[in-house]
C-alpha atoms as a PDB file:
ATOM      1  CA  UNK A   1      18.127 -60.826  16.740  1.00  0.00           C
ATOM      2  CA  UNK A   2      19.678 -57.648  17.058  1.00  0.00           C
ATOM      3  CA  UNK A   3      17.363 -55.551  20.726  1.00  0.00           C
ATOM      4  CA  UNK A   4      16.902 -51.771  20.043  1.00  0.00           C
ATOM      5  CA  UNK A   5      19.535 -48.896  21.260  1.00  0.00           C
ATOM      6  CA  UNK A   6      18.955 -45.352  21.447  1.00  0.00           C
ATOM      7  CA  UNK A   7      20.495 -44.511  17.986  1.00  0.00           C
ATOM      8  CA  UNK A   8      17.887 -47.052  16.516  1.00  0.00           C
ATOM      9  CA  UNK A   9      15.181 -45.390  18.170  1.00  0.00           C
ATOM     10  CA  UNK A  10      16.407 -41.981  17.188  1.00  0.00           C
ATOM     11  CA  UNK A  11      16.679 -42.805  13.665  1.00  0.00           C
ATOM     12  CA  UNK A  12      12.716 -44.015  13.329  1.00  0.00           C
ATOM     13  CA  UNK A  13      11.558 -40.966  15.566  1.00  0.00           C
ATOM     14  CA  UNK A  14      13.620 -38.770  12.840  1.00  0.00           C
ATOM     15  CA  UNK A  15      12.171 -40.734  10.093  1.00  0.00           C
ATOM     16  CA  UNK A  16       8.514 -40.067  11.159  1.00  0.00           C
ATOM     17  CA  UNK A  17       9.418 -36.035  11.759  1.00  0.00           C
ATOM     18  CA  UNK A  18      10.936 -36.013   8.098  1.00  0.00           C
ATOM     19  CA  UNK A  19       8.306 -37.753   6.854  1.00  0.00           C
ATOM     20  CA  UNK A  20       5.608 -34.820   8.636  1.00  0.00           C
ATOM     21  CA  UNK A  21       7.508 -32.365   6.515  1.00  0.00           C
ATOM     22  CA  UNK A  22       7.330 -33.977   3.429  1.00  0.00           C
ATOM     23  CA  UNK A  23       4.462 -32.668   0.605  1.00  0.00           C
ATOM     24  CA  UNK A  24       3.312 -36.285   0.141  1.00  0.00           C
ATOM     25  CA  UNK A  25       3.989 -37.954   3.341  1.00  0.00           C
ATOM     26  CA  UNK A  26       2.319 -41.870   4.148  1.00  0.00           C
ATOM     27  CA  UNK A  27      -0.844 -41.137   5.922  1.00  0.00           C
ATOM     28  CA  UNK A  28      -2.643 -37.846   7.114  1.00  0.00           C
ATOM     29  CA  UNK A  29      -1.628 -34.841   7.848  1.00  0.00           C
ATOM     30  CA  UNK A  30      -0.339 -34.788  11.843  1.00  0.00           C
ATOM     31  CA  UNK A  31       0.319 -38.745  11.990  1.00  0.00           C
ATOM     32  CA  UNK A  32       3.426 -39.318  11.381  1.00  0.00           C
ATOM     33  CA  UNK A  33       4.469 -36.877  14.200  1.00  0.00           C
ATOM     34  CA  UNK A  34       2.292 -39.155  16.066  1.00  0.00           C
ATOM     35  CA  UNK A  35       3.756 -41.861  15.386  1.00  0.00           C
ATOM     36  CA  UNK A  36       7.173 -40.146  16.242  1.00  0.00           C
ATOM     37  CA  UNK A  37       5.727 -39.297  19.373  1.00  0.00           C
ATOM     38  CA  UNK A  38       4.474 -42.667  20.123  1.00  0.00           C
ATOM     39  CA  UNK A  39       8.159 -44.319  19.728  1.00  0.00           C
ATOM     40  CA  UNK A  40       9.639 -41.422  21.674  1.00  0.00           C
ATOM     41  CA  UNK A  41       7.123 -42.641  24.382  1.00  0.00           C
ATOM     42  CA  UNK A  42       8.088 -45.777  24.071  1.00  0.00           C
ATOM     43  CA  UNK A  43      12.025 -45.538  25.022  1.00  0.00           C
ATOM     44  CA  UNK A  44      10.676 -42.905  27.489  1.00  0.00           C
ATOM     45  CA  UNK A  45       9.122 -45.996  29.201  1.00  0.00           C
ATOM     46  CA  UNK A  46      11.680 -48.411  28.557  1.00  0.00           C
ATOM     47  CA  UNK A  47      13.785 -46.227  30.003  1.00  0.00           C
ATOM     48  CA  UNK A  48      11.578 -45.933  33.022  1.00  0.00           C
ATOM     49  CA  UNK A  49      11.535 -49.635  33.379  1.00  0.00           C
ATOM     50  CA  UNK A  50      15.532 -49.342  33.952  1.00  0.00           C
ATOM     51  CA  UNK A  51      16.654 -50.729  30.332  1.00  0.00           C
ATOM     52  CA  UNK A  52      19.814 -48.902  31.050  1.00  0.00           C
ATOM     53  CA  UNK A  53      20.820 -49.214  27.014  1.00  0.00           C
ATOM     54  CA  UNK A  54      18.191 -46.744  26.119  1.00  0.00           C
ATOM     55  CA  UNK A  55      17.251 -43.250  27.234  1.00  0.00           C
ATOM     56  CA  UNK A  56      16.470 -40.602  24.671  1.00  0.00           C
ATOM     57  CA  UNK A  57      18.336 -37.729  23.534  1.00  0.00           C
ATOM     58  CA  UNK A  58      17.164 -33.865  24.316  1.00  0.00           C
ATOM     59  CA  UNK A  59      17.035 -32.982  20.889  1.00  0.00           C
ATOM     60  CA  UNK A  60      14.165 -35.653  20.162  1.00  0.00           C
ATOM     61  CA  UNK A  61      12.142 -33.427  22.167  1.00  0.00           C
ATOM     62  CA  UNK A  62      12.581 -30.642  20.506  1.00  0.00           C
ATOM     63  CA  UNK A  63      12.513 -32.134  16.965  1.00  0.00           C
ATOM     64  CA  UNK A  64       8.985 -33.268  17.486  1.00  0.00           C
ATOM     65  CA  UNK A  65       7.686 -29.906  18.754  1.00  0.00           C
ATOM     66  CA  UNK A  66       9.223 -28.344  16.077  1.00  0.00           C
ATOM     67  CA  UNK A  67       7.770 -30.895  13.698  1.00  0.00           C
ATOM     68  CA  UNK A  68       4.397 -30.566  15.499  1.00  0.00           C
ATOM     69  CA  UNK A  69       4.573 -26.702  15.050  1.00  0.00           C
ATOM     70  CA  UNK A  70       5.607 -26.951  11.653  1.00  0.00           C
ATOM     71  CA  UNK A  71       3.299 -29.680  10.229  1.00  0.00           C
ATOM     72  CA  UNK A  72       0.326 -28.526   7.886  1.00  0.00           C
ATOM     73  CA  UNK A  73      -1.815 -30.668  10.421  1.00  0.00           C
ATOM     74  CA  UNK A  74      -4.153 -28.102  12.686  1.00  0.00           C
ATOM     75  CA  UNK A  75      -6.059 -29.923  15.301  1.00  0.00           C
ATOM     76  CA  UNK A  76      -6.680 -31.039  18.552  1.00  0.00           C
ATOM     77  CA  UNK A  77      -4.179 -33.961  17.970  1.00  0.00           C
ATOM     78  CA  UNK A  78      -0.928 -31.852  17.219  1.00  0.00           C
ATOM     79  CA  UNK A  79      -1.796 -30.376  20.674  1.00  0.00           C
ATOM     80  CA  UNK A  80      -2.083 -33.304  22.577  1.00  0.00           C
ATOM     81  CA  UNK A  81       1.216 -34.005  20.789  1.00  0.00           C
ATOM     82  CA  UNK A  82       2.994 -30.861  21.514  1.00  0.00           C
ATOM     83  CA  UNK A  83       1.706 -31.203  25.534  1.00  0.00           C
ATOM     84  CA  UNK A  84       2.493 -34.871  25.775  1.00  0.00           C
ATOM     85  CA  UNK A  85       5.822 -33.922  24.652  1.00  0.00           C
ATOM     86  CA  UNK A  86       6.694 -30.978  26.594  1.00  0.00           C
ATOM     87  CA  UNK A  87       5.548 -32.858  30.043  1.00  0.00           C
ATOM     88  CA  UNK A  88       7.474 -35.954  28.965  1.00  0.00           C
ATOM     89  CA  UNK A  89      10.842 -33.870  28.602  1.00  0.00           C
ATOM     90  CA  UNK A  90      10.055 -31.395  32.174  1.00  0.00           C
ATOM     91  CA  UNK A  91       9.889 -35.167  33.922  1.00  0.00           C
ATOM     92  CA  UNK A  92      12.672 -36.352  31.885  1.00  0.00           C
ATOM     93  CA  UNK A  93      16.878 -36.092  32.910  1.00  0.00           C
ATOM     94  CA  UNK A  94      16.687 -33.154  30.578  1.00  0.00           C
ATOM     95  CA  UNK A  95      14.087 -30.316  31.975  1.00  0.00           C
ATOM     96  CA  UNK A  96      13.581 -27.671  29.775  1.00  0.00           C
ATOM     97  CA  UNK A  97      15.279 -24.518  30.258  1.00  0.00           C
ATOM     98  CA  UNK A  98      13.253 -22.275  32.741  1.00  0.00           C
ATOM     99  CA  UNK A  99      15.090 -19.083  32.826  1.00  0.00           C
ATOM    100  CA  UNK A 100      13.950 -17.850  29.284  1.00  0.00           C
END
């Protein structure tokens, strides 16, 4: 059995953002940027529980807002993803840029 790394992780967040973009993605509109979200979460609390082999990278932050803004989804739930994601990377080791 082969644990999980960072590129691993990566690779099925970027999956799940592709697969928002796509005309006939697998499910609803808005959740497969959920589910990007959710694994993004999930080496954000790996992480947090000192698995020193994971730790995302600052551009999966961005690639799910992006994704978020650019999905056809409209609804509370691309908002919660949006927040939960901005919060998650201002408490993460890569703070947004605040002098824009």
């Amino acid at each position: 059995l082969i644990p999980p790394n960072s590129e691993s992780f990566s690779k099925v967040i970027r999956a799940w953002n592709l697969d928002e973009l796509h005309e006939k993605q697998y499910g609803l509109p808005g959740s497969s940027v959920e589910n990007a979200w959710r694994w993004l979460d999930e080496l954000l609390q790996r992480e947090r529980k000192g698995d020193v082999d994971l730790g995302p990278a600052p551009e999966l932050f961005s690639s799910i807002l992006k994704t978020a803004a650019r999905s056809s989804a409209r609804g509370e739930n691309m908002l919660t993803v949006g927040l939960a994601t901005f919060w998650a990377m201002k408490e993460s080791r890569f703070p947004p840029n605040t002098s824009l």
